[in-house]
C-alpha atoms as a PDB file:
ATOM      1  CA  UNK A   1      -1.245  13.177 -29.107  1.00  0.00           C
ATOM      2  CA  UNK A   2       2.360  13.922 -26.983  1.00  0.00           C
ATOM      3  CA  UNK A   3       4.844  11.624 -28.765  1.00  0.00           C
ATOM      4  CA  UNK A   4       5.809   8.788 -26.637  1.00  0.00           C
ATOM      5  CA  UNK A   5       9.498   9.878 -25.966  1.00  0.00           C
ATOM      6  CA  UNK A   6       8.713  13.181 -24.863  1.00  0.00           C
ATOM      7  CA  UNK A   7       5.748  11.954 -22.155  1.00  0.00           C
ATOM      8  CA  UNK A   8       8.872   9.321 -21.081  1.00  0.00           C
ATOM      9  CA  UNK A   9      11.348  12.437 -20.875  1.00  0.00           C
ATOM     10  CA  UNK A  10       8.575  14.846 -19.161  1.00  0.00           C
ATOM     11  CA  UNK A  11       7.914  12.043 -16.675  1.00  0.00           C
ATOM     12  CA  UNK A  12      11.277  11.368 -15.820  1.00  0.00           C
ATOM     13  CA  UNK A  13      12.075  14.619 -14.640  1.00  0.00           C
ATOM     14  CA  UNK A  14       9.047  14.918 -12.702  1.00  0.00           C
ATOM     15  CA  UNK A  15      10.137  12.005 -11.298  1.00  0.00           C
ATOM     16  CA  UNK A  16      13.074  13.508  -9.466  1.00  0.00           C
ATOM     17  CA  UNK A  17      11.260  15.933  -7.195  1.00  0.00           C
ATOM     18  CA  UNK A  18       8.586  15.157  -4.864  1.00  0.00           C
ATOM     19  CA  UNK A  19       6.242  18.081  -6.232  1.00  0.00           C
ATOM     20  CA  UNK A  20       6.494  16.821  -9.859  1.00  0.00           C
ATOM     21  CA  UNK A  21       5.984  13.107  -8.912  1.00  0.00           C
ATOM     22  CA  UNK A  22       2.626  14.647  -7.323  1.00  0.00           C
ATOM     23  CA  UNK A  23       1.923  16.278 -10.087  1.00  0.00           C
ATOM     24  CA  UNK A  24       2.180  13.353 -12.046  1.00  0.00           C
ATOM     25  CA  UNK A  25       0.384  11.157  -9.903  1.00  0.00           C
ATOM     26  CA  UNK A  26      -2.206  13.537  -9.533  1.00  0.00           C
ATOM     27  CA  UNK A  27      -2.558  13.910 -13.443  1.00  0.00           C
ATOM     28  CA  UNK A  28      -2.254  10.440 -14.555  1.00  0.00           C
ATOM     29  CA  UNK A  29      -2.816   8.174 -11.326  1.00  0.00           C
ATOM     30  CA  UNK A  30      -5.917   9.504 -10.118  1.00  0.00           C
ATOM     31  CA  UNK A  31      -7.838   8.881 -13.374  1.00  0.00           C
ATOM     32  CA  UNK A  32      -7.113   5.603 -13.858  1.00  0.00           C
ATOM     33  CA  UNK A  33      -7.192   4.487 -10.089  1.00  0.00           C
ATOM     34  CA  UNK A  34     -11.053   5.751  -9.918  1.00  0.00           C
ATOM     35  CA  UNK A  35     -11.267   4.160 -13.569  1.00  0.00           C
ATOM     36  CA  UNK A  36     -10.343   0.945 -12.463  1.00  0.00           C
ATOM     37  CA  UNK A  37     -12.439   0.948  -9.271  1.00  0.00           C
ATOM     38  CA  UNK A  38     -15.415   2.167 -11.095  1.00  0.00           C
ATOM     39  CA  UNK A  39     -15.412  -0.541 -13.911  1.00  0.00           C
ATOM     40  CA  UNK A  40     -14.510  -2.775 -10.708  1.00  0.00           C
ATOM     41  CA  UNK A  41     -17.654  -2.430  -9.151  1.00  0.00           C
ATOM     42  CA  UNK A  42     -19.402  -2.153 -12.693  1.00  0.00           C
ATOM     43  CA  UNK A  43     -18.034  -5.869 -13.467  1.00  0.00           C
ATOM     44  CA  UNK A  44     -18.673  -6.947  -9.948  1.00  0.00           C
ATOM     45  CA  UNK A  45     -14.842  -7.753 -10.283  1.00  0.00           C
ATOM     46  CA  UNK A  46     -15.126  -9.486 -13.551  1.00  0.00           C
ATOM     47  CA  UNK A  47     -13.315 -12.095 -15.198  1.00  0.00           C
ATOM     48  CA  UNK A  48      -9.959 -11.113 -13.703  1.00  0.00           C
ATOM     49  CA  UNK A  49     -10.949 -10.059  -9.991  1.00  0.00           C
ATOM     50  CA  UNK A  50     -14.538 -12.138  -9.498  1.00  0.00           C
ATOM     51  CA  UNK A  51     -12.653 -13.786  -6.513  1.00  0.00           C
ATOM     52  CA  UNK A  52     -11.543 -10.815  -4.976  1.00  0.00           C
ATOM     53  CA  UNK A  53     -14.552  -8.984  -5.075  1.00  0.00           C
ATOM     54  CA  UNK A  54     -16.537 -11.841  -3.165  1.00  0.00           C
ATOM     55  CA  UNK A  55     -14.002 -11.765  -0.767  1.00  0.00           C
ATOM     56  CA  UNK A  56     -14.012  -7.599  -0.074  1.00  0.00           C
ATOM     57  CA  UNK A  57     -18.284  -7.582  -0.071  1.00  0.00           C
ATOM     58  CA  UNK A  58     -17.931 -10.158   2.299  1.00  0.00           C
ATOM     59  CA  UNK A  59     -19.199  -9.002   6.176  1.00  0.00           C
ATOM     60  CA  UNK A  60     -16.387 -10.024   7.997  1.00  0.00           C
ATOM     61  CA  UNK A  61     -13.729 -11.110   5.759  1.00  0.00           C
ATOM     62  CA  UNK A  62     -11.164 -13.728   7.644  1.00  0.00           C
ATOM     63  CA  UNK A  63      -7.126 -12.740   7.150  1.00  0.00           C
ATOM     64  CA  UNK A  64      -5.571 -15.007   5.001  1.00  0.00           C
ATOM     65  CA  UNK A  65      -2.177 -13.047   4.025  1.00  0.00           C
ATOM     66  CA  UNK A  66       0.540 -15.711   5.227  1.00  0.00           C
ATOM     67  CA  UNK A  67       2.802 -12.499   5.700  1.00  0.00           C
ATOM     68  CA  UNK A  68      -0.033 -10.871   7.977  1.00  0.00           C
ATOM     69  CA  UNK A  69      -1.191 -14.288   9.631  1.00  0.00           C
ATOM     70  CA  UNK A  70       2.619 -15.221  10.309  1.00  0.00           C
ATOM     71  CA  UNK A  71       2.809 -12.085  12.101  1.00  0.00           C
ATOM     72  CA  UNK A  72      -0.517 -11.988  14.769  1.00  0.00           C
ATOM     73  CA  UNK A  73       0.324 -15.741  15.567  1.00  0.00           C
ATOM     74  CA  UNK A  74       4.029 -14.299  17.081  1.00  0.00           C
ATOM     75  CA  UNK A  75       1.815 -11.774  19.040  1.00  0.00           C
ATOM     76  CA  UNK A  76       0.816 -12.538  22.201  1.00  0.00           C
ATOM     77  CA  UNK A  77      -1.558  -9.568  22.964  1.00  0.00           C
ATOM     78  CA  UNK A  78      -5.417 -10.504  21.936  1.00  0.00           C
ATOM     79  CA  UNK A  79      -6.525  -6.857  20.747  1.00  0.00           C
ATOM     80  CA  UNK A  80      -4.411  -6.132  17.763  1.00  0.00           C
ATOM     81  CA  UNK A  81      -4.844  -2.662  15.942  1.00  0.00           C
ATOM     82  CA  UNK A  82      -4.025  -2.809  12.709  1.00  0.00           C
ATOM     83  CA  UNK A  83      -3.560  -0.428   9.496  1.00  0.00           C
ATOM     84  CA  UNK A  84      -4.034  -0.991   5.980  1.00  0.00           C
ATOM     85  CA  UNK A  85      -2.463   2.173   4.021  1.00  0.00           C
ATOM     86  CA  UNK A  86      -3.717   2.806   0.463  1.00  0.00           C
ATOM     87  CA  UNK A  87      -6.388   0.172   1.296  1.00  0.00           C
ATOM     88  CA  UNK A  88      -9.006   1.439  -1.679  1.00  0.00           C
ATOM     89  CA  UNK A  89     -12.629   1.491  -1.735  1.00  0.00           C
ATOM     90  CA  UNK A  90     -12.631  -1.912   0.312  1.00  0.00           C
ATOM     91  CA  UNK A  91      -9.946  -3.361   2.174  1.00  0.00           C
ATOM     92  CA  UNK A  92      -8.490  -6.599   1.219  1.00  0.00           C
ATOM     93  CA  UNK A  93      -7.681  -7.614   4.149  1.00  0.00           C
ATOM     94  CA  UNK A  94     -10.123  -8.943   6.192  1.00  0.00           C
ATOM     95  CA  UNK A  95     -10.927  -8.008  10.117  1.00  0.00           C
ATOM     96  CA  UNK A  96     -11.271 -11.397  11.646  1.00  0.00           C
ATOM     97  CA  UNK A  97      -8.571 -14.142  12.422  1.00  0.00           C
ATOM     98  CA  UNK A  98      -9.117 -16.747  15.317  1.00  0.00           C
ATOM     99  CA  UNK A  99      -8.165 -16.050  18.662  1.00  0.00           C
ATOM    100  CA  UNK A 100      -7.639 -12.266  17.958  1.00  0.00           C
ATOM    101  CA  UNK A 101      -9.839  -9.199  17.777  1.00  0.00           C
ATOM    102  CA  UNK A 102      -8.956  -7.251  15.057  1.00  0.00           C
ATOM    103  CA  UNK A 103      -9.399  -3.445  15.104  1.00  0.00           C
ATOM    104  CA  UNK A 104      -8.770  -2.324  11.164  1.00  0.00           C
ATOM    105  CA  UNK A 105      -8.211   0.714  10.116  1.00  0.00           C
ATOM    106  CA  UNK A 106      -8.452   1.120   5.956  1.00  0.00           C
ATOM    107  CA  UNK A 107      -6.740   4.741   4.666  1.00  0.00           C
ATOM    108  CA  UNK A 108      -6.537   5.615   1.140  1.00  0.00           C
ATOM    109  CA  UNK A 109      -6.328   9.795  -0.131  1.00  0.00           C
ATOM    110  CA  UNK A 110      -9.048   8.898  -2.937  1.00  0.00           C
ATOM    111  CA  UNK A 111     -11.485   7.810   0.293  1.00  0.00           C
ATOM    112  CA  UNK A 112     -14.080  10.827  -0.677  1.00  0.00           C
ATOM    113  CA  UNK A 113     -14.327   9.639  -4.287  1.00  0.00           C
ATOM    114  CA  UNK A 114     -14.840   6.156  -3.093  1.00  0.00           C
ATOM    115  CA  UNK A 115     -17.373   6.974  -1.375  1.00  0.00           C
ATOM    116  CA  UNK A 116     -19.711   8.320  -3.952  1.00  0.00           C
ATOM    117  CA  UNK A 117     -18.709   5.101  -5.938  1.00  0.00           C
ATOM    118  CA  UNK A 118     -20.238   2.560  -3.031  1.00  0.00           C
ATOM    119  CA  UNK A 119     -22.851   4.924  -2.638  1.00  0.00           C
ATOM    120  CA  UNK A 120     -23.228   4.662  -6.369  1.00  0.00           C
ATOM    121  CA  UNK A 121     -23.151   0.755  -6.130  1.00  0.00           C
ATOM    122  CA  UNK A 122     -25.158   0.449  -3.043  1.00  0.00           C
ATOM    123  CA  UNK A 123     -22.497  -0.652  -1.182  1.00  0.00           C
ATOM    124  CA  UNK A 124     -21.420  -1.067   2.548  1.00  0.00           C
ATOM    125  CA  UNK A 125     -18.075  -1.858   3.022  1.00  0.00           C
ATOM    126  CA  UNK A 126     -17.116  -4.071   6.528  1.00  0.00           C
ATOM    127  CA  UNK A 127     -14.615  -1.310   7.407  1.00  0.00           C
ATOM    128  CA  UNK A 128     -15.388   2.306   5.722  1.00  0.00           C
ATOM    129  CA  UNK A 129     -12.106   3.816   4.444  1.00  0.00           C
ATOM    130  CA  UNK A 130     -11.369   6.485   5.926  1.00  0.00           C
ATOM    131  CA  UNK A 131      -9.182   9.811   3.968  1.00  0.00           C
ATOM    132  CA  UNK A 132      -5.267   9.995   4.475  1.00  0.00           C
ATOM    133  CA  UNK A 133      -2.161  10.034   2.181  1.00  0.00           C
ATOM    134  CA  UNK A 134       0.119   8.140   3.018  1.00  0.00           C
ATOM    135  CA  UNK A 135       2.838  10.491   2.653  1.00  0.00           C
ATOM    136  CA  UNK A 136       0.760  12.466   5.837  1.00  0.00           C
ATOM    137  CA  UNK A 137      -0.411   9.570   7.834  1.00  0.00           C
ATOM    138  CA  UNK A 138       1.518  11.217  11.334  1.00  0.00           C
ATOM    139  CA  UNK A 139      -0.941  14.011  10.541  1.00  0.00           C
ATOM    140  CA  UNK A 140      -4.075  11.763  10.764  1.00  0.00           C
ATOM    141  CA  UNK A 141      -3.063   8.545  13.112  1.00  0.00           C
ATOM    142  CA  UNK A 142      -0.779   8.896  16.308  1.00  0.00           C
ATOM    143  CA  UNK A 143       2.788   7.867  16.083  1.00  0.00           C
ATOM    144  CA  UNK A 144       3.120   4.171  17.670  1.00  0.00           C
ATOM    145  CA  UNK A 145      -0.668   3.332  17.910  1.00  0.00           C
ATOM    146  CA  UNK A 146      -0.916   0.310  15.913  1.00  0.00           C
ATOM    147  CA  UNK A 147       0.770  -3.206  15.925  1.00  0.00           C
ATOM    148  CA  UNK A 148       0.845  -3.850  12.136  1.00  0.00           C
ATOM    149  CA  UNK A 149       1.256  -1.156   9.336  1.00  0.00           C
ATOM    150  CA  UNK A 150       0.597  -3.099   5.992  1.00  0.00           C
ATOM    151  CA  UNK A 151       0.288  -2.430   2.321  1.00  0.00           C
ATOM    152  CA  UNK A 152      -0.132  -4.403  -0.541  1.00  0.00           C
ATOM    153  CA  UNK A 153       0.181  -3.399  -4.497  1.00  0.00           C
ATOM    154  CA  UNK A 154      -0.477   0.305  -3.345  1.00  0.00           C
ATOM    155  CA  UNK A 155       2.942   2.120  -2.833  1.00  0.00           C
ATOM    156  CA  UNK A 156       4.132   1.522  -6.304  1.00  0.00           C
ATOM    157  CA  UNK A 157       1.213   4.246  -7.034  1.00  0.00           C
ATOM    158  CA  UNK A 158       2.215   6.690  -4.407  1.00  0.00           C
ATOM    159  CA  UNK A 159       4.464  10.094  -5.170  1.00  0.00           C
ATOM    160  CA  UNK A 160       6.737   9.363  -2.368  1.00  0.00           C
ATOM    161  CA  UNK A 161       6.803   5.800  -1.147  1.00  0.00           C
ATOM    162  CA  UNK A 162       9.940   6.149   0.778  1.00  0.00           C
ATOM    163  CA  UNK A 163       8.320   8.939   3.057  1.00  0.00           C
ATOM    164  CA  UNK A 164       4.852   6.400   2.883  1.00  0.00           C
ATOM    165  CA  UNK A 165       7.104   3.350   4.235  1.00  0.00           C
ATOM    166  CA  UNK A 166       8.963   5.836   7.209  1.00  0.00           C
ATOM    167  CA  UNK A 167       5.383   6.869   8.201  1.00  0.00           C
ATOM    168  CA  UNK A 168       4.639   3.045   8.476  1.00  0.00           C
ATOM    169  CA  UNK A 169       7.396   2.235  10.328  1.00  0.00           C
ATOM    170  CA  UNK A 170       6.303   5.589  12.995  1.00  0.00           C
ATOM    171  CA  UNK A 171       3.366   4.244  13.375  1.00  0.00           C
ATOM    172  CA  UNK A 172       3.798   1.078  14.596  1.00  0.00           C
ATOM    173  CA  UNK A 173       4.977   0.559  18.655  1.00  0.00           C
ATOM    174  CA  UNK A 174       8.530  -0.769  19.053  1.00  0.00           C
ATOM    175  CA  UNK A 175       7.248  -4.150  19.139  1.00  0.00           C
ATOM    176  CA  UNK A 176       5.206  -3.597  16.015  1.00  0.00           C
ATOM    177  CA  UNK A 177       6.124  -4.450  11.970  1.00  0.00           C
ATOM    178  CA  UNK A 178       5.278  -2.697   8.878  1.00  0.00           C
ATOM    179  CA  UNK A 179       4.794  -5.913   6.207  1.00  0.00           C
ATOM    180  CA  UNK A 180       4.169  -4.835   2.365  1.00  0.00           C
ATOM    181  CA  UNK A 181       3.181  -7.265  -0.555  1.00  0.00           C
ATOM    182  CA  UNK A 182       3.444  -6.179  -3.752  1.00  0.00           C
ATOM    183  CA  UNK A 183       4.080  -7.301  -7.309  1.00  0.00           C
ATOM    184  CA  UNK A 184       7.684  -7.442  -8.672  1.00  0.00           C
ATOM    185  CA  UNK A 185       8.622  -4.377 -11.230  1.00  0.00           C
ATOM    186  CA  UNK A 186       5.203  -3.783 -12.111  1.00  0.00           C
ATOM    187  CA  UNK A 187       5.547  -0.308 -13.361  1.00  0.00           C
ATOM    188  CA  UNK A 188       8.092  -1.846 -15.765  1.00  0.00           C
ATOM    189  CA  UNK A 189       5.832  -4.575 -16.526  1.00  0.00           C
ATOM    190  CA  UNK A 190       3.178  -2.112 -17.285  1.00  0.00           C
ATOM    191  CA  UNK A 191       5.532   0.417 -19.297  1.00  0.00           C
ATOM    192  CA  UNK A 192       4.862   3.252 -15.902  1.00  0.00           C
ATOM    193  CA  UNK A 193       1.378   3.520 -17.823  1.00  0.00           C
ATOM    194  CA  UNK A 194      -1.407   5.362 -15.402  1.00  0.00           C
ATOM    195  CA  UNK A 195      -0.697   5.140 -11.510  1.00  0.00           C
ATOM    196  CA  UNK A 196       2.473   2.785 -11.869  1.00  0.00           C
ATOM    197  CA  UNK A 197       5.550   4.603 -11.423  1.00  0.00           C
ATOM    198  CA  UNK A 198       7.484   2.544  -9.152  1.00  0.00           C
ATOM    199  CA  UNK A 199       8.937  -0.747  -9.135  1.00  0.00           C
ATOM    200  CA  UNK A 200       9.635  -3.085  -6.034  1.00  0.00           C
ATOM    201  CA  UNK A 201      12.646  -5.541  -6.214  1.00  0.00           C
ATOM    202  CA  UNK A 202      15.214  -6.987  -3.987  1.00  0.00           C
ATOM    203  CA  UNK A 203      18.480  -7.667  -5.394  1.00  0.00           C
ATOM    204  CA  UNK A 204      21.622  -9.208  -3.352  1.00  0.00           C
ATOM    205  CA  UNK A 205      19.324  -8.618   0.468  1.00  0.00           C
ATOM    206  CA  UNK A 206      18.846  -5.429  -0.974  1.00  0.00           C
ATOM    207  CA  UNK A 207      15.011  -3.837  -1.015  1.00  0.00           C
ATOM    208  CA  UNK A 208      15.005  -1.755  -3.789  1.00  0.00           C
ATOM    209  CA  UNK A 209      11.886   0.946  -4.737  1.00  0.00           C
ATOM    210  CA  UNK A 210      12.880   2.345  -8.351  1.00  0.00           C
ATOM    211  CA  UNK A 211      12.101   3.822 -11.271  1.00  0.00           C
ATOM    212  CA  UNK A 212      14.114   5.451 -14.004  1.00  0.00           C
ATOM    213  CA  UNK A 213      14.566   8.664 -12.203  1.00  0.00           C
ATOM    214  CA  UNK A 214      15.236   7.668  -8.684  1.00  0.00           C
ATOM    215  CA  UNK A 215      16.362   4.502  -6.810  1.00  0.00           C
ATOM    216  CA  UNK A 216      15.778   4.041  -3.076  1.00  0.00           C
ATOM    217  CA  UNK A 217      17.344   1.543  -1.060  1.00  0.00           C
ATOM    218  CA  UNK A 218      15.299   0.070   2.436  1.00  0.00           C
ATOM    219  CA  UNK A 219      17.822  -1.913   4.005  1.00  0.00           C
ATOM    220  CA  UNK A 220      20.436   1.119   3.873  1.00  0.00           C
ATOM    221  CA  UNK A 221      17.730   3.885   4.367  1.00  0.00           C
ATOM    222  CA  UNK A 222      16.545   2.578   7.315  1.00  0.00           C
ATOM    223  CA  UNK A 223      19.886   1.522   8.723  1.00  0.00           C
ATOM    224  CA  UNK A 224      20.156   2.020  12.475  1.00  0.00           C
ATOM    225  CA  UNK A 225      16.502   2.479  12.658  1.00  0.00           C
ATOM    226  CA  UNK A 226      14.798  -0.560  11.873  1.00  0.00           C
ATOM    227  CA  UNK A 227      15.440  -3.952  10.291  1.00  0.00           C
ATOM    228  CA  UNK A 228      14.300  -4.841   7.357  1.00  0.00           C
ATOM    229  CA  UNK A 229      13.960  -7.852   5.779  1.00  0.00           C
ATOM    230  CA  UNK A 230      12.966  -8.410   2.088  1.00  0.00           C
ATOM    231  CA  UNK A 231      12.586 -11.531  -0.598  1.00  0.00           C
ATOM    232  CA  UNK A 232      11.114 -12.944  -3.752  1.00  0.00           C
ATOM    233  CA  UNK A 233       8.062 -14.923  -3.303  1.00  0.00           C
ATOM    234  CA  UNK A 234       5.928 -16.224  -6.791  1.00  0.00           C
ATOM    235  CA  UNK A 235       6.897 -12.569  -8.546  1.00  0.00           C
ATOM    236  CA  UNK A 236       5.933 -10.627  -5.499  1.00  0.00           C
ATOM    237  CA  UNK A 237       8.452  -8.642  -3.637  1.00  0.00           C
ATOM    238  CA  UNK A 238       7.498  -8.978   0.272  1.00  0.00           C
ATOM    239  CA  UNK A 239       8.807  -7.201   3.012  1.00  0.00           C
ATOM    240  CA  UNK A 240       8.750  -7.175   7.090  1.00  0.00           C
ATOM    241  CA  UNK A 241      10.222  -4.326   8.835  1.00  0.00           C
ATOM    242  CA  UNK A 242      10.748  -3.842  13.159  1.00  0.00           C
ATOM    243  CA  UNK A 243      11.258  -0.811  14.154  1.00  0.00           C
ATOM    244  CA  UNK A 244      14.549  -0.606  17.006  1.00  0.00           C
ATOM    245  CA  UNK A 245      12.583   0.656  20.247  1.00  0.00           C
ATOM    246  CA  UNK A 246      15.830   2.271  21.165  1.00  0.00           C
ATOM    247  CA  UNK A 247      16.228   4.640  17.912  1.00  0.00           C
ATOM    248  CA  UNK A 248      12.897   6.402  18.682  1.00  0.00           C
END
C-alpha cells in the first residue's frame, strides 16, 4: 500500500498541470464515479439517496432548483434550451416547469459507461445523456445555443473546472447565465479521496475553486467578461454568472 504522505505529495503535483490532474482523475475519479453509480442503481438509491432516485426514474421530472426556477421565471421567452454539464447517468434536473417548454440537454464524459449500467438496470432515463467533457463542450454544442448552462456537485470532480466554467459561460447567449450548486469544500471534507479534488468556497465576494495545489478565483478570472455572483447557502456554495454581450 503507497504511504499516505507520498499519494498526498504525488497528487499535489499532479495537481498543478492540467495533464497530471487528468491523469489523476482518470486513475482515481473514474473508478469510484462508476462505483458509486453502480451501487446507486444496485440500492435503488438506498438509505442515503432513496429520494433522489424516485425523483431521476421519474418520466418527466418537474424543476425544483430555486437557483434554476429563479432564473426561467426572469425569462420571458417560452422555449428555453437548457444544459446540464456533468449531469451523470440521469439528470437531476427535471425537464418540465409551468409555463415553459424545456429542451434539456444532459452531458457527462462517462455517458458510454452509463449506458451499459441502465442497460444493465433496465433503465430508460427521461433525457439520455449524451458523451462530452466538459473541458471540450465548444467541440460538441455550438457557442451561444442555450439559455442556461448549469451544474451541480459535478465540477469539483473535473481536471480543469476553470476551463469547464469558461465553456459554460460560451455557451450560453448574451442574455443567458451559467448557475452551479455545489457543496462547500467537499474535497476537504472528504480528505480529496476518489473523484474529489476541488473545493468550492466564497470568501469576502470572492468565488474561490481550490485545492492544495492551485487556487482559482471567478470573480477576478472572469473580470471584464462576465459577472459573477457567488454566496453561502445551507453549506452549498451557489453561483450565477451573465455573460457581457459586448465582450464576445
Amino acid at each position: 500500500m503507497v504511504p499516505s504522505r507520498l499519494k498526498s505529495a504525488v497528487r499535489r503535483a499532479l495537481l498543478r498541470t492540467r495533464p497530471g490532474t487528468r491523469l489523476w482523475w482518470r486513475s482515481q475519479g473514474l473508478p469510484h464515479e462508476l462505483a458509486f453509480w453502480s451501487d446507486w442503481f444496485e440500492l435503488r438509491g438506498g438509505p442515503r439517496w432513496e429520494q433522489d432516485y424516485r425523483r431521476r426514474l421519474e418520466p418527466a421530472p418537474l424543476i425544483d432548483d430555486p437557483l434554476v426556477t429563479e432564473r426561467l421565471d426572469e425569462l420571458a421567452a417560452t422555449d428555453v434550451k437548457v444544459i446540464d454539464v456533468g449531469a451523470g447517468p440521469i439528470s437531476r434536473l427535471g425537464n418540465r416547469y409551468p409555463g415553459k417548454r424545456i429542451d434539456l440537454v444532459a452531458a457527462d464524459p462517462l455517458a458510454d459507461d452509463y449506458d451499459q449500467l441502465l442497460r444493465r438496470f433496465g433503465v430508460e432515463p427521461y433525457v439520455r445523456t449524451v458523451k462530452a467533457h466538459g473541458e471540450r463542450l465548444l467541440e460538441r454544442f455550438t457557442t451561444g445555443s442555450f439559455d442556461i448552462a448549469y451544474a451541480v456537485n459535478s465540477l469539483d470532480h473535473s481536471y480543469d473546472p476553470l476551463l469547464i466554467v469558461r465553456n459554460m459561460v460560451a455557451l450560453v447567449h448574451p442574455e443567458g447565465a451559467v448557475l452551479l450548486r455545489h457543496t462547500r469544500n467537499e474535497a476537504e471534507h472528504r480528505r480529496f479521496s476518489g473523484p474529489h479534488q476541488w473545493n468550492f468556497d466564497v470568501v469576502e465576494g470572492e468565488v474561490l475553486i481550490w485545492n492544495h495545489a492551485v487556487r482559482h478565483a471567478l470573480v477576478s478570472a472572469f473580470a471584464g467578461w462576465a459577472d459573477v455572483h457567488g454566496w453561502v447557502e445551507d453549506d452549498e456554495v451557489l453561483v450565477r454568472i451573465t455573460a457581457r454581450a459586448t465582450q464576445r
